[in-house]
Structures are given as C-alpha cells and as structure tokens.
N, C-alpha and C. Protein backbone atom coordinates (compact mmCIF):
# COMPACT_ATOMS: atom_id res chain seq x y z
N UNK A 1 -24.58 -39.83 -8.24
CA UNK A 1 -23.77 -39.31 -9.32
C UNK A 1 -23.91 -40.22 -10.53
N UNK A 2 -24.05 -40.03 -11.37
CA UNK A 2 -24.23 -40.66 -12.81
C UNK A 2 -22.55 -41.19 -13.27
N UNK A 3 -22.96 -42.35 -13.56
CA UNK A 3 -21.93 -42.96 -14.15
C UNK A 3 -22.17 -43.93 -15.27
N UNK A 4 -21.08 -44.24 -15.86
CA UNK A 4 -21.52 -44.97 -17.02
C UNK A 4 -20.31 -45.89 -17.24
N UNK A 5 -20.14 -47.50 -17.82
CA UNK A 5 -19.19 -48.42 -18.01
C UNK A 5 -18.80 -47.71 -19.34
N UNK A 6 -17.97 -47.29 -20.08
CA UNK A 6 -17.50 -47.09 -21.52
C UNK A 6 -16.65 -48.00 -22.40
N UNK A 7 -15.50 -48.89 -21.33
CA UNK A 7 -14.84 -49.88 -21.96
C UNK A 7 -14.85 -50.95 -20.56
N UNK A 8 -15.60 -52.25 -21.43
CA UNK A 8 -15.21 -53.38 -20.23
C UNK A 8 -14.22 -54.29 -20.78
N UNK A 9 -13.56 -54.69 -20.17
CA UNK A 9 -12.43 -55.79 -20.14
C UNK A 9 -12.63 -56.63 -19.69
N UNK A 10 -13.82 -56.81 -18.48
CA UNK A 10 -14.02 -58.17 -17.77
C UNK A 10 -15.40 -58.85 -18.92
N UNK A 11 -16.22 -58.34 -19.34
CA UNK A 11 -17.48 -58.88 -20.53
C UNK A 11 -18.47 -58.49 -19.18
N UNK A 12 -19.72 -57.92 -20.43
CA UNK A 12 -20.90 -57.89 -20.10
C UNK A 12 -21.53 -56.83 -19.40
N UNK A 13 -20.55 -55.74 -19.22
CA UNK A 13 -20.66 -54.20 -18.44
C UNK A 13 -20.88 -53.67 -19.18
N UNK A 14 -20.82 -53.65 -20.20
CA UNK A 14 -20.71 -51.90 -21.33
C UNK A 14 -21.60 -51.38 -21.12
N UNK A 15 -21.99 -50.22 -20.95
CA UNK A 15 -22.76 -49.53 -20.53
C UNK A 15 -23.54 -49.23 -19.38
N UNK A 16 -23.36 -50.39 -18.58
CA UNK A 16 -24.17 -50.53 -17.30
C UNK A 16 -23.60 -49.31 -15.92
N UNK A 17 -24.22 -48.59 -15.31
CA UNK A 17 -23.50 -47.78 -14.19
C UNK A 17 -25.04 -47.37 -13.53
N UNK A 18 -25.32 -46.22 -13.10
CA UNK A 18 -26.38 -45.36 -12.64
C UNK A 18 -26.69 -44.01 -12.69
N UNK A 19 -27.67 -44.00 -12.53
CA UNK A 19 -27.86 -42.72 -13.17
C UNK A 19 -27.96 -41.41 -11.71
N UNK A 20 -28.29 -40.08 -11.88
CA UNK A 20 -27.59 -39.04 -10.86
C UNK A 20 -28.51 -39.18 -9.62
N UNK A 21 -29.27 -40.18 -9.32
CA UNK A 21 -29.96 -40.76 -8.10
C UNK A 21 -29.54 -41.86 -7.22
N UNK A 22 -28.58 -42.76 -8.46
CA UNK A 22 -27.98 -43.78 -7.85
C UNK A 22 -28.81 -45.07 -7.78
N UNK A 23 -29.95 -44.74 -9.11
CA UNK A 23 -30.62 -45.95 -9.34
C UNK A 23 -29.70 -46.99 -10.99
N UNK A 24 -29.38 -47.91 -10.32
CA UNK A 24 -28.78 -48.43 -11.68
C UNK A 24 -29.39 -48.77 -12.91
N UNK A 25 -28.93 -48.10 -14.23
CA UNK A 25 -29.57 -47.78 -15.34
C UNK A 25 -28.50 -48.01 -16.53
N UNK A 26 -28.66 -48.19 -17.33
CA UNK A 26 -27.85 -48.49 -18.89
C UNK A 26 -27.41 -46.94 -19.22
N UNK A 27 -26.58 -47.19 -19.52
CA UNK A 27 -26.12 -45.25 -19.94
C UNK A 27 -26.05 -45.71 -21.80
N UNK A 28 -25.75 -44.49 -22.77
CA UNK A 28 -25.15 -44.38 -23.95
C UNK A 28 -23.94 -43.81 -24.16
N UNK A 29 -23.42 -43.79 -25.42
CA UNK A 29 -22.14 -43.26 -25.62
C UNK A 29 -22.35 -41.78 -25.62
N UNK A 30 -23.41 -41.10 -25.96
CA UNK A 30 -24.00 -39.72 -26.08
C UNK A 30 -23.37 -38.99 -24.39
N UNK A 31 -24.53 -39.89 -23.65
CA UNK A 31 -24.62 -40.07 -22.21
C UNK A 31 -23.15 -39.95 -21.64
N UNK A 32 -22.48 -40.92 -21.76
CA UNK A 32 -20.96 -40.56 -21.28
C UNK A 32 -20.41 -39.47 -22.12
N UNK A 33 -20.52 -39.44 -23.35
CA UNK A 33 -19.74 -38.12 -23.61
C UNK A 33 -19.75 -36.22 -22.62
N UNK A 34 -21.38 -36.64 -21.98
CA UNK A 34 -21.80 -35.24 -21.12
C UNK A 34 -20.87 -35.53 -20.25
N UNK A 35 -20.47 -36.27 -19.51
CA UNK A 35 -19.74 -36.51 -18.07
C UNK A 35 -18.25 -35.68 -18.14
N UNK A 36 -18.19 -35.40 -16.81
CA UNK A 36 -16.55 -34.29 -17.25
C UNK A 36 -15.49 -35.25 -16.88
N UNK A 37 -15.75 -36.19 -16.36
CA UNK A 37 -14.59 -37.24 -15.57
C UNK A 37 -14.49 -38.96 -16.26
N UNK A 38 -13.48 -39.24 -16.63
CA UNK A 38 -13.05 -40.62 -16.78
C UNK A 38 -12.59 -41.35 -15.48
N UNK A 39 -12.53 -42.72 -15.71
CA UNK A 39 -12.49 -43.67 -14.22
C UNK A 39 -11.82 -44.86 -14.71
N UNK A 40 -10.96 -45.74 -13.98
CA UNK A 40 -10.96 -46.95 -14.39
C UNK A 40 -10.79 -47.46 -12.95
N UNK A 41 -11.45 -48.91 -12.92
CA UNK A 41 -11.67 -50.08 -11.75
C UNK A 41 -10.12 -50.74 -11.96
N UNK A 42 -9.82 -51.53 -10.69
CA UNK A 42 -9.08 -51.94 -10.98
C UNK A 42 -9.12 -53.47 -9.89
N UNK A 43 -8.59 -54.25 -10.17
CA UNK A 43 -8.74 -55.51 -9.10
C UNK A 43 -7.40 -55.45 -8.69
N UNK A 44 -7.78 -55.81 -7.17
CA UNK A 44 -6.68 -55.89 -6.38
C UNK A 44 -5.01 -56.85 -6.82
N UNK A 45 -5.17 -57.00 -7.87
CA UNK A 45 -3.79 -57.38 -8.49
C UNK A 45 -3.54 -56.40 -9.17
N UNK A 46 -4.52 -55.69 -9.48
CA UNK A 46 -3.89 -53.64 -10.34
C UNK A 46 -4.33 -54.36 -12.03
N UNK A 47 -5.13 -55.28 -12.39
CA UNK A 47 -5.86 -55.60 -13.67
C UNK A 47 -6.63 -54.54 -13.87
N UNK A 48 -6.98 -54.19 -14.88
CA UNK A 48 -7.87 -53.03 -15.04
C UNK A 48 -9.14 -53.42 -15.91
N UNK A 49 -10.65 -53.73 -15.02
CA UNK A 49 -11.57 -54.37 -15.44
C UNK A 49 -12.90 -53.66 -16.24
N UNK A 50 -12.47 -52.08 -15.89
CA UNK A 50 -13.54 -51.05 -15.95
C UNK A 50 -12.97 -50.04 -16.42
N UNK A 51 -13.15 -49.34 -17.53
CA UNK A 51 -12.94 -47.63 -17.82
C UNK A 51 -14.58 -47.12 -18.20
N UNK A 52 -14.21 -46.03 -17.38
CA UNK A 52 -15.95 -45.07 -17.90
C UNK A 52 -16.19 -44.01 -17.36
N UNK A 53 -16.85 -43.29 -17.64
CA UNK A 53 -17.11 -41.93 -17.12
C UNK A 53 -17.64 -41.36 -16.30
N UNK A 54 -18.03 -40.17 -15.49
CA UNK A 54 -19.02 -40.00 -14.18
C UNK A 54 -19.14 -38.95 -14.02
N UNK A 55 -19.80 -38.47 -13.03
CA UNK A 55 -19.70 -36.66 -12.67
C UNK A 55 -18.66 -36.38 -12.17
N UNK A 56 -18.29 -34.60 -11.42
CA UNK A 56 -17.68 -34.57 -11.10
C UNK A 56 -16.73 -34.86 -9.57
N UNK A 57 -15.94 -35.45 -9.97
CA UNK A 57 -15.53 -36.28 -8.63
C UNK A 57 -15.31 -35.17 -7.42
N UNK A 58 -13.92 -34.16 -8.24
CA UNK A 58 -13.58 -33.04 -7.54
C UNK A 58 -14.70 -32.49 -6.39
N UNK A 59 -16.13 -31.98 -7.20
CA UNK A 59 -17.19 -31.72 -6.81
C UNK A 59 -17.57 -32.13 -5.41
N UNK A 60 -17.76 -33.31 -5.99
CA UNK A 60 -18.27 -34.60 -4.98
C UNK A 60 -18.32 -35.89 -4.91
N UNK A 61 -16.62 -35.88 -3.98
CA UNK A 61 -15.76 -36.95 -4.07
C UNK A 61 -16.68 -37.91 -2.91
N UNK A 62 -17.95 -37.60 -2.37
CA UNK A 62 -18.30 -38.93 -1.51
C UNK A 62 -19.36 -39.93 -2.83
N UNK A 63 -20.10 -39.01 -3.81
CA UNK A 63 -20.27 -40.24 -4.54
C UNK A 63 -20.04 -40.49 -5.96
N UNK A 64 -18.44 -39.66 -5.92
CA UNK A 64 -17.56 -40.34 -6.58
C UNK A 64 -17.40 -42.01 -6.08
N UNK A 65 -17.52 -42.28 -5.07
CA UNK A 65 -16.99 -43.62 -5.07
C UNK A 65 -17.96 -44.63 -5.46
N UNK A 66 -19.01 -44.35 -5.95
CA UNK A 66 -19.86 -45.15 -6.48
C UNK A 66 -19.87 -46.33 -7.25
N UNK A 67 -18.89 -45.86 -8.42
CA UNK A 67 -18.33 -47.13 -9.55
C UNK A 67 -17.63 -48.34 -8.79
N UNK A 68 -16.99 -47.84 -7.55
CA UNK A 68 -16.19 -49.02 -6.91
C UNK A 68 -16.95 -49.44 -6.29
N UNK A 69 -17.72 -48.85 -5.38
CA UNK A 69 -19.05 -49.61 -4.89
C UNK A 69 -19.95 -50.38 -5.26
N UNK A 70 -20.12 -50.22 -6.43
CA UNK A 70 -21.17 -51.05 -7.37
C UNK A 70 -20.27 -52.61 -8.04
N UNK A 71 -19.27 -52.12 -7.98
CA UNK A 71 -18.26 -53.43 -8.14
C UNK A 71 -17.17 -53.89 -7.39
N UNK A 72 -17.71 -53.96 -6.52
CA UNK A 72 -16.75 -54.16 -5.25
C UNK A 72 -17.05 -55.43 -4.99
N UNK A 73 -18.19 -56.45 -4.44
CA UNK A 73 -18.21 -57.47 -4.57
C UNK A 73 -18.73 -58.72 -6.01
N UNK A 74 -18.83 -58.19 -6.57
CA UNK A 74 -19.74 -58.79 -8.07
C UNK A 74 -18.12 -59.36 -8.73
N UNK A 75 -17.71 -57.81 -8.65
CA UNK A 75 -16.06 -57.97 -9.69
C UNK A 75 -14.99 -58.23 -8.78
N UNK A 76 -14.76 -57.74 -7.81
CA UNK A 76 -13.73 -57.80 -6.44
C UNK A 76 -12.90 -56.56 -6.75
N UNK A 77 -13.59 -55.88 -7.88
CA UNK A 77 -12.81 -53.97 -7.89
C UNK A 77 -12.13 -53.64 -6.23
N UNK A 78 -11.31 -53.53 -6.38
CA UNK A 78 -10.64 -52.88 -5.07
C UNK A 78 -10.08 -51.15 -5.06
N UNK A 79 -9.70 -50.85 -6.50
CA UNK A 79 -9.11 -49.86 -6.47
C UNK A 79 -9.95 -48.69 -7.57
N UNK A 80 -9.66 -47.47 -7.50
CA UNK A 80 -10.41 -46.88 -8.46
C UNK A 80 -9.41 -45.37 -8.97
N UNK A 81 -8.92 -44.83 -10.05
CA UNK A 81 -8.18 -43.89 -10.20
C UNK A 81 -9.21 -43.19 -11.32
N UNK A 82 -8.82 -41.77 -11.64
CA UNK A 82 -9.56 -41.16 -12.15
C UNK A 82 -8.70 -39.49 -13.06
N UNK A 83 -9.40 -39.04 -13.49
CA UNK A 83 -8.80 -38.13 -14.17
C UNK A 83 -9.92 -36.86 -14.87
N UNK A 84 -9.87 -35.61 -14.97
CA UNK A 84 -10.68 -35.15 -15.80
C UNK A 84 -10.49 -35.34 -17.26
N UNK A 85 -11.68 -35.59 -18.03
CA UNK A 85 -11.62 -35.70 -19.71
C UNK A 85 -10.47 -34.66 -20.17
N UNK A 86 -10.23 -35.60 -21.25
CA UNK A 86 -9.13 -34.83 -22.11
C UNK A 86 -7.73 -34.60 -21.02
N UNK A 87 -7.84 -34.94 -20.27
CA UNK A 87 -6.81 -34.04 -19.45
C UNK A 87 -5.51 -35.35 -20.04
N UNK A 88 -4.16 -34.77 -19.98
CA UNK A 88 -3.13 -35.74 -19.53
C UNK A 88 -2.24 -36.10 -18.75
N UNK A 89 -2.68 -35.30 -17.53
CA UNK A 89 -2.67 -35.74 -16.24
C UNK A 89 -2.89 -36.78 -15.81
N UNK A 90 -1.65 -37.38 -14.67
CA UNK A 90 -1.54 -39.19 -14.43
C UNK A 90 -3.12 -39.20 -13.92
N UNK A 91 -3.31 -40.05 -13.74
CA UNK A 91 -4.57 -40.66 -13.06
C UNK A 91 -4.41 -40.72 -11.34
N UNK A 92 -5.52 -40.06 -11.13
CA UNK A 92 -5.11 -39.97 -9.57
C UNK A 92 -5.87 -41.14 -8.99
N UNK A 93 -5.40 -41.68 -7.60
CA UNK A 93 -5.72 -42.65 -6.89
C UNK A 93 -6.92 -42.05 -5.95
N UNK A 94 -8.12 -42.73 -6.31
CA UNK A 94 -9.32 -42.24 -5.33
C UNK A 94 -8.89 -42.28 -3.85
N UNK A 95 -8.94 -41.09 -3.27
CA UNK A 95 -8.76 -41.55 -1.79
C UNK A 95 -9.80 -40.62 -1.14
N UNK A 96 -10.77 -40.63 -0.35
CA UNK A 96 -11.73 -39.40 0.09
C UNK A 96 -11.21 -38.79 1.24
C-alpha cells in the first residue's frame, strides 16, 4: 500500500514511506494529495511522531499497517490511528 510521511515531528521523515509494492521510496506532496486516507504514528507515551497519508485502509486493513511497521523499531511507533481525508470524524484506533 503506498504511503507517504506528510508532517514529521520527530526530523528527517518528510516524505519518506513506500510505494503500492512496499518498496520504500520518497513520496511528494502531489503524491499524498492522491491518497484517500490520513494517519498519524504515535509512541507509546501517545507523542505523535508521524502524520501522512496512505491507501485505503478500510479496503485493506492488513497493509494498512504498514506505516507502523516501518516505524516500529527505528522510532518505537507503537500506536497508529487514522481517518478518511477531509473527514471530521475522531480518528480511529488501528486494530485489524
């Protein structure tokens, strides 16, 4: 599933995620704008280190979990919530 970093808080992510093979690749702002879903990481104290965009989770919530996977040990991401674009609906808690 394609994903993309859009806002980092921890330094040095922006843009970094993978692309819809799951080979890791630099995305653009263009690039995240196609994506229907927003994301944010979160570290197990509930800090929020990652916001960015991805396919659709709903779709296919097994690699939805990708973004946490990819920063699970690098960052110590533990948690991951999500939302469709535009929506203002709370952010739901990834659970598969």
């Amino acid at each position: 599933m394609r994903w993309i970093i859009t806002i980092d808080h921890h330094g040095g992510c922006l843009w970094a995620g993978e692309d819809r093979d799951g080979i890791p690749c630099r995305g653009t702002s263009e690039q995240a704008d196609a994506l229907p879903m927003e994301f944010r990481l979160y570290r197990a104290d509930g800090e929020i280190l990652f916001e960015g965009r991805c396919g659709d989770i709903d779709e296919d919530w097994w690699h939805g979990f990708e973004p946490l996977i990819y920063t699970w040990n690098t960052f110590r991401c533990r948690r991951m919530t999500y939302r469709r674009v535009g929506s203002q609906d709370e952010w739901r808690k990834f659970r598969p």
